[in-house]
N, C-alpha and C. Protein backbone atom coordinates (compact mmCIF):
# COMPACT_ATOMS: atom_id res chain seq x y z
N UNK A 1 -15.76 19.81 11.26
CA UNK A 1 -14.55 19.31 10.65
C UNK A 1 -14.86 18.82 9.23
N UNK A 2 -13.71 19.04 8.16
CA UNK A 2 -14.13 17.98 6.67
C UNK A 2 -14.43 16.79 6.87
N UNK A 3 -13.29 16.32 7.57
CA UNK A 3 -13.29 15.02 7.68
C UNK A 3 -14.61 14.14 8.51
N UNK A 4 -15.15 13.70 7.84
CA UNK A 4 -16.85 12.96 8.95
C UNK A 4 -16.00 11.48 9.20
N UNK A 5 -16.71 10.74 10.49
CA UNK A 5 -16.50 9.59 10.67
C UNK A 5 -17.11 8.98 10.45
N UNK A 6 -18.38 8.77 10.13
CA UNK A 6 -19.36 7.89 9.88
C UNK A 6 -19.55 8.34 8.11
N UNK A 7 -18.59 8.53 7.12
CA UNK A 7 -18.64 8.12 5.69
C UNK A 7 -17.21 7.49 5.20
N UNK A 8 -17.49 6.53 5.22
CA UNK A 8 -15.95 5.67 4.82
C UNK A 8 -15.85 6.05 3.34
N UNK A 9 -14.24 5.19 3.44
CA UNK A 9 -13.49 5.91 2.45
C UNK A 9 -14.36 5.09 1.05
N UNK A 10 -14.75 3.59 0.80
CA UNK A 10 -15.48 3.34 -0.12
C UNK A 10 -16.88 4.00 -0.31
N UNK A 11 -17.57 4.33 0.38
CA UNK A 11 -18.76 5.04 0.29
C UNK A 11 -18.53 6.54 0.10
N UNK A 12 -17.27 6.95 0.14
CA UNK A 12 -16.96 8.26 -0.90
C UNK A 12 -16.80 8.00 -2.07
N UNK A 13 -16.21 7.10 -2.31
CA UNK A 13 -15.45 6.39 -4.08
C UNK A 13 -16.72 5.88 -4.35
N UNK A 14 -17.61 5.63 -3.97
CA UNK A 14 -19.25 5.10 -4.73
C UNK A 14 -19.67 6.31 -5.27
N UNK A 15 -19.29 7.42 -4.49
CA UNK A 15 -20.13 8.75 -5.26
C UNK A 15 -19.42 9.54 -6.31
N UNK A 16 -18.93 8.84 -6.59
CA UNK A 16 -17.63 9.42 -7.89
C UNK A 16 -17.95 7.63 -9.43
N UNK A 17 -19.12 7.40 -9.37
CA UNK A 17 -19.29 6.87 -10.36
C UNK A 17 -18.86 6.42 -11.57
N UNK A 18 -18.75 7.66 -11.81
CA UNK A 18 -18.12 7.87 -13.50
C UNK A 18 -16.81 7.70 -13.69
N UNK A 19 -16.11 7.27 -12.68
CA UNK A 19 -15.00 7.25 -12.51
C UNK A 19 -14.55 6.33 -12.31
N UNK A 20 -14.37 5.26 -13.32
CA UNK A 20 -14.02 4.00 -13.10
C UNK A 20 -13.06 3.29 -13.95
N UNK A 21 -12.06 3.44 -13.37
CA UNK A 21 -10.59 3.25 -14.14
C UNK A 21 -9.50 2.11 -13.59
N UNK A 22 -9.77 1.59 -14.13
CA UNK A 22 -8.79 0.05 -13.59
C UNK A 22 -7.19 0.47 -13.53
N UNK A 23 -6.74 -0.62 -12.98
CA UNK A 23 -5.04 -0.33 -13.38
C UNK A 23 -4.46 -1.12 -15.06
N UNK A 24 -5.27 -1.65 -15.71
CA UNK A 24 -5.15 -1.58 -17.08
C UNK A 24 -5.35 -0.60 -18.07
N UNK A 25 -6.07 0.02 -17.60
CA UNK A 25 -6.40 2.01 -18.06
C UNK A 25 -5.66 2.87 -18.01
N UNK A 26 -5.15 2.59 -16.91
CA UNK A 26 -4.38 3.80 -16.47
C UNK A 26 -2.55 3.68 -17.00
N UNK A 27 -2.16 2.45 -16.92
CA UNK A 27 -0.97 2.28 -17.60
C UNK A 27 0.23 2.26 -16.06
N UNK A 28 -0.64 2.37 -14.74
CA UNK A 28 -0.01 1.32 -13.66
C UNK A 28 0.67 0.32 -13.15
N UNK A 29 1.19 0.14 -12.95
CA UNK A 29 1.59 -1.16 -13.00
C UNK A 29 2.51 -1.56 -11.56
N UNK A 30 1.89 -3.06 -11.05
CA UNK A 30 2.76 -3.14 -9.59
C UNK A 30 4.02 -3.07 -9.46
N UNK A 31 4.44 -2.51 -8.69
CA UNK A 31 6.26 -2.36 -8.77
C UNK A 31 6.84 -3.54 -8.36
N UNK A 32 6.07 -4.64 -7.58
CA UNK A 32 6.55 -5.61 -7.36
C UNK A 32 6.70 -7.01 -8.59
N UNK A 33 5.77 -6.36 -9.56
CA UNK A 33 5.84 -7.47 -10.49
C UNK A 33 6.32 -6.78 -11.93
N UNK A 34 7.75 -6.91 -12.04
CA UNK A 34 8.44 -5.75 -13.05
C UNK A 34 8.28 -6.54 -14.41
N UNK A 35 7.48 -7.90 -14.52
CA UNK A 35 7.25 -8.38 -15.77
C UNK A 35 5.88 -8.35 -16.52
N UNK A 36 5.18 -7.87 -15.72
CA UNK A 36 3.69 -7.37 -15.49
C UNK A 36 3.63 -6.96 -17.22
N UNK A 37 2.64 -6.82 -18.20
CA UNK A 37 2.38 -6.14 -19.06
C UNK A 37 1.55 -4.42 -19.05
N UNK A 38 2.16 -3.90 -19.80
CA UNK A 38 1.32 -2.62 -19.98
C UNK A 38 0.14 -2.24 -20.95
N UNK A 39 -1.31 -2.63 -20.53
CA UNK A 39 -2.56 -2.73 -21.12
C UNK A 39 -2.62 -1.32 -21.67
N UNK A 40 -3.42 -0.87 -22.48
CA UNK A 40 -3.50 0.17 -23.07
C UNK A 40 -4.75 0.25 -24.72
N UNK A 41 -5.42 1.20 -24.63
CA UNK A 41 -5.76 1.02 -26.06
C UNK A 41 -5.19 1.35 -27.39
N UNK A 42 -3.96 2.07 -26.75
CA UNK A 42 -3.46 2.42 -28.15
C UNK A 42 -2.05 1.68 -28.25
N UNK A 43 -1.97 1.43 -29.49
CA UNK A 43 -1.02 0.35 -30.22
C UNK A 43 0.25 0.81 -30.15
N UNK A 44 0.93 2.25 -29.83
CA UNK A 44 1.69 2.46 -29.87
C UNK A 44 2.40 2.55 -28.36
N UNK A 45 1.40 2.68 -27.56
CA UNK A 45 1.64 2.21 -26.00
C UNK A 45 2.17 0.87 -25.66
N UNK A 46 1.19 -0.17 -26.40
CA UNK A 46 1.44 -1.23 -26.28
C UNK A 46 2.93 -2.02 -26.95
N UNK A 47 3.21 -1.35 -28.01
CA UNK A 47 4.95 -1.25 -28.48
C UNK A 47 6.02 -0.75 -27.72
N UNK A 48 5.19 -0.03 -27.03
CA UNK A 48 6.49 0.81 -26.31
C UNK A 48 6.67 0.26 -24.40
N UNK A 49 6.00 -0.61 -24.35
CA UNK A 49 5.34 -0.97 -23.22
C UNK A 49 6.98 -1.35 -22.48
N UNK A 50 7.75 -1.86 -22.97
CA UNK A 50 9.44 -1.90 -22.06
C UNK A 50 9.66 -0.90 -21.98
N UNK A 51 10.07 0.02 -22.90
CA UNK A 51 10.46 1.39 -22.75
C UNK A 51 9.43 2.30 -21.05
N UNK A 52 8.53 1.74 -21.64
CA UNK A 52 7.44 2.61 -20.56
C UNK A 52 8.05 1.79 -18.81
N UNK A 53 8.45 0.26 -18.98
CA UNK A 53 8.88 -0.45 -17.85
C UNK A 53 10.50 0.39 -17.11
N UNK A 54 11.03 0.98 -18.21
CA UNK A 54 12.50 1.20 -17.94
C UNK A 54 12.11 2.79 -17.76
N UNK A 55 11.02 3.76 -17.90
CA UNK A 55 10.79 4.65 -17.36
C UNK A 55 10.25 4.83 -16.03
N UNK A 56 9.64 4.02 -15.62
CA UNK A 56 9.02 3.62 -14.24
C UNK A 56 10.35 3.36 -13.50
N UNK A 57 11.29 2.19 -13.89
CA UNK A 57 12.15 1.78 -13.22
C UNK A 57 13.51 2.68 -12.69
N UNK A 58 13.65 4.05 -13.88
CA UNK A 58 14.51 5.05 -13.42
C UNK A 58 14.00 6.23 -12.90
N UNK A 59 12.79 6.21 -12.85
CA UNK A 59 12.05 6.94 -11.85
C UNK A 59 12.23 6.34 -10.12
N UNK A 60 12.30 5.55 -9.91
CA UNK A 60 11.98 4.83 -8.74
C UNK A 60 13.26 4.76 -8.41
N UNK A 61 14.32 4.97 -9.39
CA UNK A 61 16.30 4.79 -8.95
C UNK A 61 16.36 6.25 -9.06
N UNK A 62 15.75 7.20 -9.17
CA UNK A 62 15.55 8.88 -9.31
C UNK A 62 17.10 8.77 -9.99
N UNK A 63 16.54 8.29 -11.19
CA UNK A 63 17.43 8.71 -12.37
C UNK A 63 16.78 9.28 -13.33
N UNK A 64 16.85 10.54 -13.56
CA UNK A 64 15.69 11.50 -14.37
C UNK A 64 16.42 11.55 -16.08
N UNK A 65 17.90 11.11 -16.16
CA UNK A 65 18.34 11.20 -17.63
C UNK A 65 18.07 9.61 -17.95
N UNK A 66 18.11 8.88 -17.40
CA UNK A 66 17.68 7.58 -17.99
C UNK A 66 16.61 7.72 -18.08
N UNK A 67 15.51 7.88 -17.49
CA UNK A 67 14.29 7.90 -17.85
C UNK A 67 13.53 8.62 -19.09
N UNK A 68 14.32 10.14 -18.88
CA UNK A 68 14.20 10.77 -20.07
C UNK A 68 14.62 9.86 -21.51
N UNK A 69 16.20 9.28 -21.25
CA UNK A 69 16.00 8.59 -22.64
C UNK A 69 15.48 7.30 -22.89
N UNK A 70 14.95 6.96 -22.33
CA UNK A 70 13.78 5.54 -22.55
C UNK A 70 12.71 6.51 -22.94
N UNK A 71 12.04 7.37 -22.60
CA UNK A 71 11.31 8.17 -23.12
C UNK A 71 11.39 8.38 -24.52
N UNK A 72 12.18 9.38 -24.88
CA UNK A 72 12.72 9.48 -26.25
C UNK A 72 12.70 8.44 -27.28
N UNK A 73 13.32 7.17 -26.74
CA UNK A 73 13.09 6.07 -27.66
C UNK A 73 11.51 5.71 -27.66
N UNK A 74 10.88 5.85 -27.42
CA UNK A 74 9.53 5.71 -27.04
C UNK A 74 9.25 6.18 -29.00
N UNK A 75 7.98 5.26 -29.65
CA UNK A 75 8.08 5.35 -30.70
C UNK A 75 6.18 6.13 -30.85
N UNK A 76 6.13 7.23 -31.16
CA UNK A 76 4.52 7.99 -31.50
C UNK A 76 4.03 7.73 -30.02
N UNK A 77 4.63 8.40 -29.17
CA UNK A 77 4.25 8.15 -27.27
C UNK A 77 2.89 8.61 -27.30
N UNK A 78 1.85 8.15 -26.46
CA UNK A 78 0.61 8.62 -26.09
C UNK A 78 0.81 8.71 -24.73
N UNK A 79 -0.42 9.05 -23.61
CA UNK A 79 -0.56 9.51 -22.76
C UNK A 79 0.37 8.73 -21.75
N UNK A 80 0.33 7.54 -22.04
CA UNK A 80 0.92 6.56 -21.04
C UNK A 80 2.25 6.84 -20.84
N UNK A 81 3.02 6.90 -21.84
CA UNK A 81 4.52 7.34 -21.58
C UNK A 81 4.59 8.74 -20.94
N UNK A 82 3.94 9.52 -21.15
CA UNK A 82 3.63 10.70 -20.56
C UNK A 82 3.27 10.71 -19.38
N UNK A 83 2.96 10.06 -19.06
CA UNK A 83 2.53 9.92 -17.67
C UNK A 83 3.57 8.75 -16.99
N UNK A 84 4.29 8.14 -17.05
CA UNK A 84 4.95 7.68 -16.65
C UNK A 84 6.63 8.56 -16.41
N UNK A 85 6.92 9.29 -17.54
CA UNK A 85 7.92 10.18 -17.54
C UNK A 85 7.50 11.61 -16.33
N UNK A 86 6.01 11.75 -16.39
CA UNK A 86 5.48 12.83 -15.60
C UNK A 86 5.99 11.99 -13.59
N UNK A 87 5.86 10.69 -13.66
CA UNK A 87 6.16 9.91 -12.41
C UNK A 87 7.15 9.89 -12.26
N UNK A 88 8.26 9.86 -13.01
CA UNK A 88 9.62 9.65 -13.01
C UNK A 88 9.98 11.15 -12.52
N UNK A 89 9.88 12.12 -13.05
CA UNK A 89 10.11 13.96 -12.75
C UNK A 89 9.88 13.87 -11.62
N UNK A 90 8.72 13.11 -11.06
CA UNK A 90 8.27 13.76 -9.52
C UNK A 90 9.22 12.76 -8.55
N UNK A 91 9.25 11.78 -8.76
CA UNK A 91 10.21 10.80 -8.36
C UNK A 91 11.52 11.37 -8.18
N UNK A 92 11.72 12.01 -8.97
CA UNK A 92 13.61 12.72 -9.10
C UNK A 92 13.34 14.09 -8.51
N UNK A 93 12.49 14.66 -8.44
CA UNK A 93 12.43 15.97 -7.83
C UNK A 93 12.48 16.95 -8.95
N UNK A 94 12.05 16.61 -10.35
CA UNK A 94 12.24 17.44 -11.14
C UNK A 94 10.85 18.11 -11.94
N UNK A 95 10.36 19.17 -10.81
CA UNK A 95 9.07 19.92 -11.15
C UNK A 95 9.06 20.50 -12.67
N UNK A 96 10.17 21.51 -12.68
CA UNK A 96 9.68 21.80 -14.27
C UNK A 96 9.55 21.16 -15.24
N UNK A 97 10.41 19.82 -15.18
CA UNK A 97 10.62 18.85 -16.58
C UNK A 97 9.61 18.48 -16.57
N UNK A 98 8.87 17.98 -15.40
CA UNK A 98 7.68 17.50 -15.03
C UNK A 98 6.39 18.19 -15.97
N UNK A 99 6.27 19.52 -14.93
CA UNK A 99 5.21 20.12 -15.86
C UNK A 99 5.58 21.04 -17.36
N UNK A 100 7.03 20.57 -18.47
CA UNK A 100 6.88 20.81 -19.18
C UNK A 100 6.60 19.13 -20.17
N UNK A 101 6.57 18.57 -19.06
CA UNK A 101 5.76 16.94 -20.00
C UNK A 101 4.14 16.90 -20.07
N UNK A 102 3.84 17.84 -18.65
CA UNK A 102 1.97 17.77 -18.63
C UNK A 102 1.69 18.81 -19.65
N UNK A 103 2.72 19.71 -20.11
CA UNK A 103 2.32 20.56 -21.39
C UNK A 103 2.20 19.89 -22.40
N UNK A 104 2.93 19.29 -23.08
CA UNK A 104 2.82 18.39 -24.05
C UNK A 104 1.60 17.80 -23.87
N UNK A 105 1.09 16.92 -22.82
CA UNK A 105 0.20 16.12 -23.18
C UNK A 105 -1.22 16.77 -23.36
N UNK A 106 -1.45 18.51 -22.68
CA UNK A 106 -2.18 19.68 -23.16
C UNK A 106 -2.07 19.78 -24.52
N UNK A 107 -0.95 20.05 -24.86
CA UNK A 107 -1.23 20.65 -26.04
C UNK A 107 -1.51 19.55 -27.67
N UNK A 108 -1.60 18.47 -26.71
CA UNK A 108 -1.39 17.27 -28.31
C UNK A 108 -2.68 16.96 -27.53
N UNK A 109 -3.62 17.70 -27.27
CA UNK A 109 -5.34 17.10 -25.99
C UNK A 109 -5.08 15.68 -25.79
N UNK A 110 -4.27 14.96 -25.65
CA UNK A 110 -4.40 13.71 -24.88
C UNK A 110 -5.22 13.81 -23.93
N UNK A 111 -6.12 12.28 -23.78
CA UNK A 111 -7.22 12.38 -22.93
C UNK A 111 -6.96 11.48 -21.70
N UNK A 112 -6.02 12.96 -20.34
CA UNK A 112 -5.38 12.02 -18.96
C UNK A 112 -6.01 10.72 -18.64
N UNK A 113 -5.48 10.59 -18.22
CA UNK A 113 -5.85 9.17 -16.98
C UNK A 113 -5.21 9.21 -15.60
N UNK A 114 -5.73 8.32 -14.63
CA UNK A 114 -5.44 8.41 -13.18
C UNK A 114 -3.65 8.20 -12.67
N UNK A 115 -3.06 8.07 -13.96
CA UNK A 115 -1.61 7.97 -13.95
C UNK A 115 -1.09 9.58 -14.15
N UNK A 116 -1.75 9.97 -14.87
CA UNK A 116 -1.12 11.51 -15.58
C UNK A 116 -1.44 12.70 -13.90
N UNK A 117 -2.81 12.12 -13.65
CA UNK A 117 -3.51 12.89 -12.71
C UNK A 117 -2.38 12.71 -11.12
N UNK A 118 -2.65 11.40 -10.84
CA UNK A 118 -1.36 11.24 -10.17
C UNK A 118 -0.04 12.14 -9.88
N UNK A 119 0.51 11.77 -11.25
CA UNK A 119 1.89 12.33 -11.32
C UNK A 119 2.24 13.95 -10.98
N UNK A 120 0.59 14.52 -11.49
CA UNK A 120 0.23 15.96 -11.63
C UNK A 120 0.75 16.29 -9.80
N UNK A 121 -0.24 15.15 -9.19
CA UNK A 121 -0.64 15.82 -7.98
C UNK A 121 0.85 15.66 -7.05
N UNK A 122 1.45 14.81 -7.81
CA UNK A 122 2.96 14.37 -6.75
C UNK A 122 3.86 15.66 -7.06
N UNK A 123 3.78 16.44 -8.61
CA UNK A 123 4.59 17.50 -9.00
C UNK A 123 4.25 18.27 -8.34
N UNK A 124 2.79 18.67 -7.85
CA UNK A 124 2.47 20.29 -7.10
C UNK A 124 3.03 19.95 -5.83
N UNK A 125 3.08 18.70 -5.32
CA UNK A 125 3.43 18.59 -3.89
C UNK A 125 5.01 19.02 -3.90
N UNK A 126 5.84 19.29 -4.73
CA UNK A 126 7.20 19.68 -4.97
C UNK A 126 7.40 20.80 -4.29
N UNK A 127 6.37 21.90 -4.88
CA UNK A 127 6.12 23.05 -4.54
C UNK A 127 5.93 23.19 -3.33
């Protein structure tokens, strides 16, 4: 079988090292705490960090045109809004909008995070 019983689920995540991404990295944020801040290294994330709250939040009401335009207002978006609009698509059921947002963040090489990766994996599950 894949699945072994005697390797738990942290002693898999130990062998993935390099891979160490907080929920301040990633641009996460608990749904239970909607006043929470959005950490980020780039400055324009961190401006846009409501906008990015009111994209999460019409994702989760699978409202895919509100989300889209909190998006839009979004001012020089980096990965984070991108990945949050990529959560919102999968949230609403909307695969292509979806993966024509993971194009964008291809083609401008934004460098993903466990939010973008996420969102990726919730869009193929559409399919």
């Amino acid at each position: 079988s894949i699945l072994r019983a005697h390797v738990s689920l942290p002693a898999a995540l130990r062998s993935f090292s390099g891979l160490r991404i907080s929920r301040e990295h990633s641009g996460i944020q608990p749904s239970d705490a909607p006043t929470a801040k959005i950490l980020s290294s780039r400055p324009a994330d961190k401006a846009n960090a409501y906008l990015i709250q009111r994209i999460n939040e019409s994702g989760k009401k699978q409202n895919w045109e509100a989300a889209r335009k909190a998006f839009e207002k979004c001012t020089n978006p980096g990965v984070v809004p991108h990945g949050a609009l990529m959560a919102a698509a999968a949230r609403c059921k909307r695969y292509d909008e979806g993966m024509e947002v993971y194009q964008a963040v291809q083609m401008h090489d934004m460098q993903v995070n466990a939010a973008v990766h996420s969102a990726l994996f919730s869009l193929h599950a559409l399919r």
